[in-house]
Protein backbone atom coordinates (compact mmCIF):
# COMPACT_ATOMS: atom_id res chain seq x y z
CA UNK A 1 1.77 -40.35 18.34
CA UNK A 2 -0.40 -38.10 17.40
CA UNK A 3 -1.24 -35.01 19.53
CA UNK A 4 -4.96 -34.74 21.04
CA UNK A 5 -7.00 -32.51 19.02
CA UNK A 6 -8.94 -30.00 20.76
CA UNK A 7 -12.86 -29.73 20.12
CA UNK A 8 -13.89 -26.80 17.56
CA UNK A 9 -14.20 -23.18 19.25
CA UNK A 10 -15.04 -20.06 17.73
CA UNK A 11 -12.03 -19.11 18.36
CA UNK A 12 -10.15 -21.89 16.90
CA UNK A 13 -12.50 -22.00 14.01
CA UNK A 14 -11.48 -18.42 13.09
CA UNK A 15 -8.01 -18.47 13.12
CA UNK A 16 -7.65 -21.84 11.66
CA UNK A 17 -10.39 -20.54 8.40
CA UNK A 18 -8.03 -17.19 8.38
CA UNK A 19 -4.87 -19.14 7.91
CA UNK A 20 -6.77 -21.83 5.49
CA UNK A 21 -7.58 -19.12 3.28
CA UNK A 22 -4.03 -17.34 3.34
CA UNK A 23 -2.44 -20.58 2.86
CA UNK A 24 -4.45 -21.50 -0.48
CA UNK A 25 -4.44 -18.29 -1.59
CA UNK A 26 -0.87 -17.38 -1.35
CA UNK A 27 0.38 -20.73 -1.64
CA UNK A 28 -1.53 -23.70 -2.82
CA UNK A 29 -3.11 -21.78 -6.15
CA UNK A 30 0.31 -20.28 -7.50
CA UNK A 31 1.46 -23.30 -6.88
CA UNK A 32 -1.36 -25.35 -8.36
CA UNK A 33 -0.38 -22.97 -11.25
CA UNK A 34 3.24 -23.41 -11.84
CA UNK A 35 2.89 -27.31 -11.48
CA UNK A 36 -0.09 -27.55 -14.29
CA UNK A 37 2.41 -24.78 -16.36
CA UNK A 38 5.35 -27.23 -15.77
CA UNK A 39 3.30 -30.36 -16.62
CA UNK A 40 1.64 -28.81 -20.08
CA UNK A 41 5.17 -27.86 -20.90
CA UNK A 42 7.15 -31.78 -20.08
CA UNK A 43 3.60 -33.34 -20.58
CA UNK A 44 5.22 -36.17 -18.28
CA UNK A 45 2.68 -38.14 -16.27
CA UNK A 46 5.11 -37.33 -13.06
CA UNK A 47 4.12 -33.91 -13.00
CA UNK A 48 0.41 -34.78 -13.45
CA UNK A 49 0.42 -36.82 -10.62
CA UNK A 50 2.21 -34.28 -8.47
CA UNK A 51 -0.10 -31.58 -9.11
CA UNK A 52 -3.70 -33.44 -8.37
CA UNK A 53 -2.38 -35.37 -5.23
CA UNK A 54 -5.57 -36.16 -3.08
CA UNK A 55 -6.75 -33.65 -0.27
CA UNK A 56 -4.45 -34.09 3.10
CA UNK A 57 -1.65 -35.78 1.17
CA UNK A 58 2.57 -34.37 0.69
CA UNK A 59 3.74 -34.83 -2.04
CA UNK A 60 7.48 -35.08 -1.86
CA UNK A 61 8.07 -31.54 -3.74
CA UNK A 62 5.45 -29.62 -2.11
CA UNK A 63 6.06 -26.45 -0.96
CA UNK A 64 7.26 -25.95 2.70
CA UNK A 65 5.59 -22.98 4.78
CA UNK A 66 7.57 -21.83 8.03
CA UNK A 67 5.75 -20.51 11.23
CA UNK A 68 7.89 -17.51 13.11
CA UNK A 69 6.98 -18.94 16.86
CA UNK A 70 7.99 -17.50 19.60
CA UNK A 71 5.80 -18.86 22.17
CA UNK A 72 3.38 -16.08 22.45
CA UNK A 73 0.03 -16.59 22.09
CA UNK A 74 -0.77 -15.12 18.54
CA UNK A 75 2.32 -17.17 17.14
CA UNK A 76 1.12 -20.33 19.16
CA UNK A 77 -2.04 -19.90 17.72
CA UNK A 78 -0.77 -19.42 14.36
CA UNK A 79 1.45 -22.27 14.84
CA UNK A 80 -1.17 -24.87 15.63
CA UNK A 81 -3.48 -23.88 13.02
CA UNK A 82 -0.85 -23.93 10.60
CA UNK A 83 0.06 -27.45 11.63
CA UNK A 84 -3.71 -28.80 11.24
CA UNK A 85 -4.19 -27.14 7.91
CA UNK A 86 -1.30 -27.53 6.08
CA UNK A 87 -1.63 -30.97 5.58
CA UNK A 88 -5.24 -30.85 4.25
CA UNK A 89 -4.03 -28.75 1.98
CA UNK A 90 -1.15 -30.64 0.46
CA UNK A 91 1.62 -28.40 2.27
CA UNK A 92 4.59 -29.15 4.27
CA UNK A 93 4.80 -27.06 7.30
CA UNK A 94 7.45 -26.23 9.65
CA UNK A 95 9.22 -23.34 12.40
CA UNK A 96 11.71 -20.57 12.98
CA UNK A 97 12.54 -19.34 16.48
CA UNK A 98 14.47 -16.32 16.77
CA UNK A 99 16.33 -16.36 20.09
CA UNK A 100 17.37 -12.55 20.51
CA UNK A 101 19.13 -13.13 23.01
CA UNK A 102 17.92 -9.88 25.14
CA UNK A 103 17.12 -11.68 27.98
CA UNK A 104 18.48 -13.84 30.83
CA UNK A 105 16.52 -17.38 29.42
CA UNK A 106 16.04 -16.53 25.94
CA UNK A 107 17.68 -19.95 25.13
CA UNK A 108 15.72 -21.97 27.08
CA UNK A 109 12.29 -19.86 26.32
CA UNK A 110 13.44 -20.88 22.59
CA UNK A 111 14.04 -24.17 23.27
CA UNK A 112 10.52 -24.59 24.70
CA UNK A 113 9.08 -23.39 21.60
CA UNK A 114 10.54 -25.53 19.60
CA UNK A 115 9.11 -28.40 21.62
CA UNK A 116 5.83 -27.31 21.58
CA UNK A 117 6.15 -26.83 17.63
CA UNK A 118 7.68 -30.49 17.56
CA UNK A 119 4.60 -31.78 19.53
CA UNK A 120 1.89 -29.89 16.82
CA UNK A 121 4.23 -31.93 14.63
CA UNK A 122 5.83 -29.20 12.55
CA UNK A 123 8.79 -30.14 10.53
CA UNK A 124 11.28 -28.75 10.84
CA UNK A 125 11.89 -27.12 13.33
CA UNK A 126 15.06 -24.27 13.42
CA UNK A 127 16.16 -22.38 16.20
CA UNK A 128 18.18 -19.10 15.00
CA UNK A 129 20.27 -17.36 17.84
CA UNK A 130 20.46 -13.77 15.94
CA UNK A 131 22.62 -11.04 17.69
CA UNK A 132 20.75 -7.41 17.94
CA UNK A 133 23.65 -4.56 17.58
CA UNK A 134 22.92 -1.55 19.51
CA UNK A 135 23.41 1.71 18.77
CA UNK A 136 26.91 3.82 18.34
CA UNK A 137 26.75 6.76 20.19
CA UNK A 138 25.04 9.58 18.52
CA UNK A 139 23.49 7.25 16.01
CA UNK A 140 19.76 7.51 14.77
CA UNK A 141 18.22 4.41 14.55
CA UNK A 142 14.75 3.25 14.82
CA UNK A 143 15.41 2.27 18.56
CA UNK A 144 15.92 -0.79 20.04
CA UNK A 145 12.65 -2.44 18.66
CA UNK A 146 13.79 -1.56 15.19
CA UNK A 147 17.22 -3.03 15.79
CA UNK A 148 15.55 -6.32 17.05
CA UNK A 149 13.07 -6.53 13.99
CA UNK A 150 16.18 -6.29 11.52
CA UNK A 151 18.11 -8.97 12.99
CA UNK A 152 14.97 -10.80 13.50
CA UNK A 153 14.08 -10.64 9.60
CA UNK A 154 17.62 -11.46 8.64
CA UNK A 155 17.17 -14.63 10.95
CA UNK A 156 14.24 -15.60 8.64
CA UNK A 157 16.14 -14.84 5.36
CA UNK A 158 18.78 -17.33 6.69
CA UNK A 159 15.84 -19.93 7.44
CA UNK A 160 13.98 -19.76 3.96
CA UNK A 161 17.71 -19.93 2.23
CA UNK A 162 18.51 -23.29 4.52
CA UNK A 163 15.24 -24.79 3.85
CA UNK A 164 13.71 -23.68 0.78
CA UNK A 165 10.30 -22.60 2.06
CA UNK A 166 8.78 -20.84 0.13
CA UNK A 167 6.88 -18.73 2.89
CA UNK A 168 7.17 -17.86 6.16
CA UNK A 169 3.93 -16.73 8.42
CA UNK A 170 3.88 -14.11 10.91
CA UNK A 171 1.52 -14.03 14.32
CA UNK A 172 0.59 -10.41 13.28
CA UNK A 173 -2.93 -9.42 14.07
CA UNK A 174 -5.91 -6.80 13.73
CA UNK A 175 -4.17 -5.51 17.36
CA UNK A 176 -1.02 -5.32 15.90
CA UNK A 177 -2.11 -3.56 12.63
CA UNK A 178 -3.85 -1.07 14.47
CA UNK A 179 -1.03 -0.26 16.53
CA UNK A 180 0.69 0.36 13.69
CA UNK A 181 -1.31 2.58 11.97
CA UNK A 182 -1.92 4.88 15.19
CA UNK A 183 1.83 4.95 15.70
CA UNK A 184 2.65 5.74 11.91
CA UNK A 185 -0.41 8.41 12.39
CA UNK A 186 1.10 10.15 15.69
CA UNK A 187 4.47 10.00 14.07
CA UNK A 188 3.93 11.95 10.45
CA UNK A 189 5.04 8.89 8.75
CA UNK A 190 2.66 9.40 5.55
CA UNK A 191 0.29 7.14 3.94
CA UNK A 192 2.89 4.22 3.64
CA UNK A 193 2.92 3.98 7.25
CA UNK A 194 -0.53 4.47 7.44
CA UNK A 195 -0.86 1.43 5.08
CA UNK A 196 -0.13 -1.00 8.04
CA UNK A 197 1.29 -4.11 6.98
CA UNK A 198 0.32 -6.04 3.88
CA UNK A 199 -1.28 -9.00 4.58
CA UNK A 200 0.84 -11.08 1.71
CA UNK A 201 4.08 -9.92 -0.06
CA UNK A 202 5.77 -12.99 -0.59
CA UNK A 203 7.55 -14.47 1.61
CA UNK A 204 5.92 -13.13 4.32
CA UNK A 205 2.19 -13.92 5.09
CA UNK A 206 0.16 -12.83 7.69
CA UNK A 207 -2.90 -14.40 7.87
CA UNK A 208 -4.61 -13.15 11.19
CA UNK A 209 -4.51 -9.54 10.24
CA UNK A 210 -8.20 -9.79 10.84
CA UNK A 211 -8.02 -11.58 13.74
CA UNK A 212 -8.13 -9.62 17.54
CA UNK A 213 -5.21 -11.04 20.11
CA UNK A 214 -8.68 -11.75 22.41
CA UNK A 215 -9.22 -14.39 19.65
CA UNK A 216 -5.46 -16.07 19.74
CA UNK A 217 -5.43 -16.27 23.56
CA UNK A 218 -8.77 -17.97 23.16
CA UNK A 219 -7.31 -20.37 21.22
CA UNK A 220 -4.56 -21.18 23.22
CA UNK A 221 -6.72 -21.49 26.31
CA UNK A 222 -9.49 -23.95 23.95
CA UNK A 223 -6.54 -26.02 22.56
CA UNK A 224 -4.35 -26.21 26.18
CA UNK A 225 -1.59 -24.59 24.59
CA UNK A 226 0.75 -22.62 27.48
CA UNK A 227 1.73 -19.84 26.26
CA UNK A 228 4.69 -17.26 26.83
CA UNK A 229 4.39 -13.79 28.29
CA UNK A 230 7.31 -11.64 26.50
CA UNK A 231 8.51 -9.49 29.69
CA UNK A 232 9.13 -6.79 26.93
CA UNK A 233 5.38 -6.36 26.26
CA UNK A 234 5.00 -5.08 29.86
CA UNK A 235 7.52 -2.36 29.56
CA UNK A 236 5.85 1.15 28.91
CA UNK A 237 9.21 2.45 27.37
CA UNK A 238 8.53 1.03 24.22
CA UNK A 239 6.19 3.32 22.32
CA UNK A 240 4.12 0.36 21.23
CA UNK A 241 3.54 -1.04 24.22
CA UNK A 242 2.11 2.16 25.37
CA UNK A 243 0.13 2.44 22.44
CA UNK A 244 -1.21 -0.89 23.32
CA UNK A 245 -1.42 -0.26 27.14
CA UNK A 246 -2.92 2.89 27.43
CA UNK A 247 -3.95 4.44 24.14
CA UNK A 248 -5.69 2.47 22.49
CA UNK A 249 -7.64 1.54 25.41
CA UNK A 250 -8.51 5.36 26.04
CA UNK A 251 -9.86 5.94 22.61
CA UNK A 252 -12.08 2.61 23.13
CA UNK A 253 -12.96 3.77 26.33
CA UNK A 254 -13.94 7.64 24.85
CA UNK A 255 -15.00 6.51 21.39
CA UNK A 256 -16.71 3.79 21.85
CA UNK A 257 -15.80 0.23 20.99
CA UNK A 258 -13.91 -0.64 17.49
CA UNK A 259 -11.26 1.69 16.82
CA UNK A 260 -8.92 -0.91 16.21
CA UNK A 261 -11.18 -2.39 13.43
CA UNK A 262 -11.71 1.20 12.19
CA UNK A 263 -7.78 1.72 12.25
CA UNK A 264 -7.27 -1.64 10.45
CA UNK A 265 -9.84 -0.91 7.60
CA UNK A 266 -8.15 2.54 7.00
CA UNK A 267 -4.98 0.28 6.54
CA UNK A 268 -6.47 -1.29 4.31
CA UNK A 269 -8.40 1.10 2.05
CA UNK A 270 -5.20 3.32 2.23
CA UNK A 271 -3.46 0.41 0.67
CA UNK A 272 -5.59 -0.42 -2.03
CA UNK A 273 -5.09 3.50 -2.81
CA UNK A 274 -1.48 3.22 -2.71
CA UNK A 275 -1.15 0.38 -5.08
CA UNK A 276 -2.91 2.11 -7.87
CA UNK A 277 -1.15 4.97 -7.00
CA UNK A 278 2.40 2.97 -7.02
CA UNK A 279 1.33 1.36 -10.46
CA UNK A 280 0.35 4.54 -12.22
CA UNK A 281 3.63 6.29 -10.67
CA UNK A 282 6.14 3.24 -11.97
CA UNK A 283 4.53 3.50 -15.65
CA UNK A 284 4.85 7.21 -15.26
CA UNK A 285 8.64 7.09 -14.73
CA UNK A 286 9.33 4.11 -17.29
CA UNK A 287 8.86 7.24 -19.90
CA UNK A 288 10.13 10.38 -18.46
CA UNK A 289 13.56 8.84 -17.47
CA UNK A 290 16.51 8.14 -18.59
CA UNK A 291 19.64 7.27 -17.60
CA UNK A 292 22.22 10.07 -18.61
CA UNK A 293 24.21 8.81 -21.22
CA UNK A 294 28.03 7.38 -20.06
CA UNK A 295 27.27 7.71 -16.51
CA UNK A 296 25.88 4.37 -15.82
CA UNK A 297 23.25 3.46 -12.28
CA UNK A 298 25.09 6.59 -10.99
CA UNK A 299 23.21 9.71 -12.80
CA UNK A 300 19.44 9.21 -13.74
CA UNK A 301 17.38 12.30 -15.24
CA UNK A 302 14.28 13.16 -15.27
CA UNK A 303 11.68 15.06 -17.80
CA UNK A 304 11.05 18.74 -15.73
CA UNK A 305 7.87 19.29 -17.74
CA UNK A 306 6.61 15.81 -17.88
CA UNK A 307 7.30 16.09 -14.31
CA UNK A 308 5.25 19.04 -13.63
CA UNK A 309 2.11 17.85 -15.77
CA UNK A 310 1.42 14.93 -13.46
CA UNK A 311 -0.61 15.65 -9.90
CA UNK A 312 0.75 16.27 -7.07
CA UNK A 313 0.51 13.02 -5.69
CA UNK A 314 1.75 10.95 -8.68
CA UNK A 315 4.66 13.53 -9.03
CA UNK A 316 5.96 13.10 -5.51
CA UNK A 317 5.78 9.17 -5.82
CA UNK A 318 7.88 9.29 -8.86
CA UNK A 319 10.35 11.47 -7.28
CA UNK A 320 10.90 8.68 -4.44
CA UNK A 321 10.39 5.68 -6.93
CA UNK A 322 13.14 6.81 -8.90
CA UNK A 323 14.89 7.88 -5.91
CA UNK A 324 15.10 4.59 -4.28
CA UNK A 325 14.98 2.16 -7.36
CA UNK A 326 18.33 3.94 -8.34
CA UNK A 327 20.04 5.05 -5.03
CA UNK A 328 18.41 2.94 -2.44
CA UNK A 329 17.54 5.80 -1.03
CA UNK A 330 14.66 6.78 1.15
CA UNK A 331 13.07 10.25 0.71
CA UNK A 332 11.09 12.34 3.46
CA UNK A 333 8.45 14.36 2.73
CA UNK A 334 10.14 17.35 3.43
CA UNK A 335 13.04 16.08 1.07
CA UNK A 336 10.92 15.48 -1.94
CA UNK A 337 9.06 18.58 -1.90
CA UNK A 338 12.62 20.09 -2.14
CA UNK A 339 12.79 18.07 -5.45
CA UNK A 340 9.45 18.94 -6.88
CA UNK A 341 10.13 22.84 -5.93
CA UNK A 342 12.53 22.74 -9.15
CA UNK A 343 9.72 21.53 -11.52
CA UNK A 344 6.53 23.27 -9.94
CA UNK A 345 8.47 26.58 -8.46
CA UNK A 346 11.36 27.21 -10.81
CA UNK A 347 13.27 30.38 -10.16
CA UNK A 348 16.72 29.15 -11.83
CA UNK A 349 17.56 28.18 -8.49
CA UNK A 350 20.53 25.96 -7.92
CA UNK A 351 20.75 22.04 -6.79
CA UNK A 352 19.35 20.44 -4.01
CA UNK A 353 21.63 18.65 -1.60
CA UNK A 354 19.69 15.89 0.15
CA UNK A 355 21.26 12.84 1.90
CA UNK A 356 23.38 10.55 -0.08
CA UNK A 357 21.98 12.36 -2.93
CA UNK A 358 21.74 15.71 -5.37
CA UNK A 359 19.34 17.03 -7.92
CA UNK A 360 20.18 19.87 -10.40
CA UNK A 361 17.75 21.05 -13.15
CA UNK A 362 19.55 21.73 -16.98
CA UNK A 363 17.72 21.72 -19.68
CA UNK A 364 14.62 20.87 -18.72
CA UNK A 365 15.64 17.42 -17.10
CA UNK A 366 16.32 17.08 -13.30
CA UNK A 367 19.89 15.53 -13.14
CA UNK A 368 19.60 13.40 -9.91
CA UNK A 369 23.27 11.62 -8.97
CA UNK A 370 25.17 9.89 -5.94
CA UNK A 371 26.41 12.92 -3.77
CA UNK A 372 30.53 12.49 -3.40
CA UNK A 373 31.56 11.23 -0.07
CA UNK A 374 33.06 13.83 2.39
CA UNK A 375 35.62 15.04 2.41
CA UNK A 376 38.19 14.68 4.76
CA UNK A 377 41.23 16.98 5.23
CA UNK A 378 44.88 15.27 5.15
CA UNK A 379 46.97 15.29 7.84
CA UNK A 380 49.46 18.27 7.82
């Protein structure tokens, strides 16, 4: 039977055009692509008929998207749209729910999503109990939100690797992005931070980045969707739920209406900065490194003066590209100015210890290798 469909709102009209448009972009045309690649190479009439199937048709092999629902209403929202669209455009569409298990209920608030994913007719439908560690004492972590987002993510990873999807789409929107940005701001975190979240780096997709949470409750309310109230976004302890609560509303109510949009379109300007930057930076260490010789992944070195010639900004992107693409290793600000001191400020001084890490200049090349683990003294 198939569910009622709800007349055309603005606000369904928005959300559903926002996730049309993410879906063919990110989706439908690369895979449009690979399918005409595929048949041009087997020139079998099997693949030609697979890749112009009529509007609103599945082929058997198209690709399956997964909505991450949780029953709140920007997820609802995304969930329904996702469930009318998909199918006019040739897409199989389906859900994760990530029960947490944080709260008395979770189970059965879980279970209730899937139903109301299994009435919009999304298939399948997977329900992923994940288990959130918490912290050791004395351990730094991101806090308890951070905790929850990592075994939240590695409940997804476990859904695209059962079902193959090829994407999964997230209820983030403008809100959210904004929230993000003024908490990256407020924090120091520098201009990655600042960069929000991308709106498609496969397999995630968000497609209502431009879309307000006034807009997704709309929808619900338009399409008689009930929707979930997370008890968590009520609590003031989390620093984005203050941010939400009382912040953002104070700088609307000071300002003057659309800081969120403003904060979103820094996002995304800052982004469009960073990839250049991030381009330029990776062709830039491609030829002033090399890996020392006999060493292996373990010792990488890097041209001082080459180094020093580039701006500031480039220079202290390399430094952390080469950083992490070789150690997995995350620099701070603070950490890779230490670096760049021995190219832009050198004295002859001596290496730089730096988590998990050290960099010694010789010979004009910055020698950056795996600091030993510590040592530990043996029982008398």
């Amino acid at each position: 039977m198939m569910p009622i469909r709800p007349r055309l709102t603005p606000a369904i009209a928005d959300v559903r055009r926002a996730v049309r448009d993410a879906l063919r972009a990110s989706v439908v045309e690369p895979a449009a692509g690979a399918a005409l690649t595929e048949t041009s190479a087997n020139a079998t009439s099997a693949s030609d008929s697979a890749s112009h199937s009529a509007p609103g048709t599945q082929p058997v092999n198209a690709p399956l998207v997964l909505v991450a629902l949780s029953g709140g209403a920007d997820s609802l929202a995304l969930a329904a749209a996702t469930a009318f669209e998909a199918p006019r455009l040739g897409l199989h569409a389906g859900a994760v729910i990530i029960d947490h298990g944080l709260q008395p209920g979770s189970a059965d608030v879980a279970d209730v999503a899937a139903e109301q994913a299994r009435a919009l007719e999304l298939d399948p439908v997977l329900v992923i109990p994940v288990e959130v560690p918490a912290a050791a004492p004395g351990e730094v972590t991101g806090g308890p939100e951070a905790a929850a987002r990592t075994a939240r993510y590695a409940g997804f990873e476990r859904a695209l690797s059962h079902t193959g999807a090829s994407h999964i789409l997230l209820g983030h929107t403008l809100d959210d992005q904004a929230e993000t940005v003024l908490l990256g701001l407020a924090r120091g975190s520098g201009p990655r931070s600042l960069q929000g979240m991308a709106s498609a780096t496969r397999p995630w997709l968000r497609p209502l980045l431009g879309i307000r949470r006034s807009q997704t409750e709309q929808f619900c309310e338009d399409s008689g969707l009930s929707v979930w109230h997370d008890p968590h976004n009520q609590q003031p302890r989390f620093g984005r739920v203050r941010v939400r609560q009382r912040i953002l509303p104070m700088l609307e109510e000071e300002l003057g209406p659309g800081v969120a949009e403003a904060l979103a379109r820094t996002a995304a300007q800052l982004r469009e900065d960073a990839e250049v930057l991030d381009a330029l930076a990776a062709t830039s260490a491609a030829t002033i490194t090399r890996t020392a010789e006999g060493t292996g992944a373990e010792r990488i070195q890097i041209d001082a003066t080459a180094l020093a010639a580039l701006p500031a900004a480039l220079r202290q992107r390399v430094i952390r590209m080469v950083v992490w693409n070789t150690f997995a290793v995350t620099l701070s600000r603070r950490h890779t100015l230490e670096v760049a001191r021995l190219v832009t400020h050198w004295r002859g001084q001596g290496e730089v210890h730096l988590p998990r890490i050290r960099v010694v200049r010789a010979d004009g090349w910055l020698n950056v290798s795996a600091a030993p683990p510590p040592q530990t003294e043996e029982p008398s």
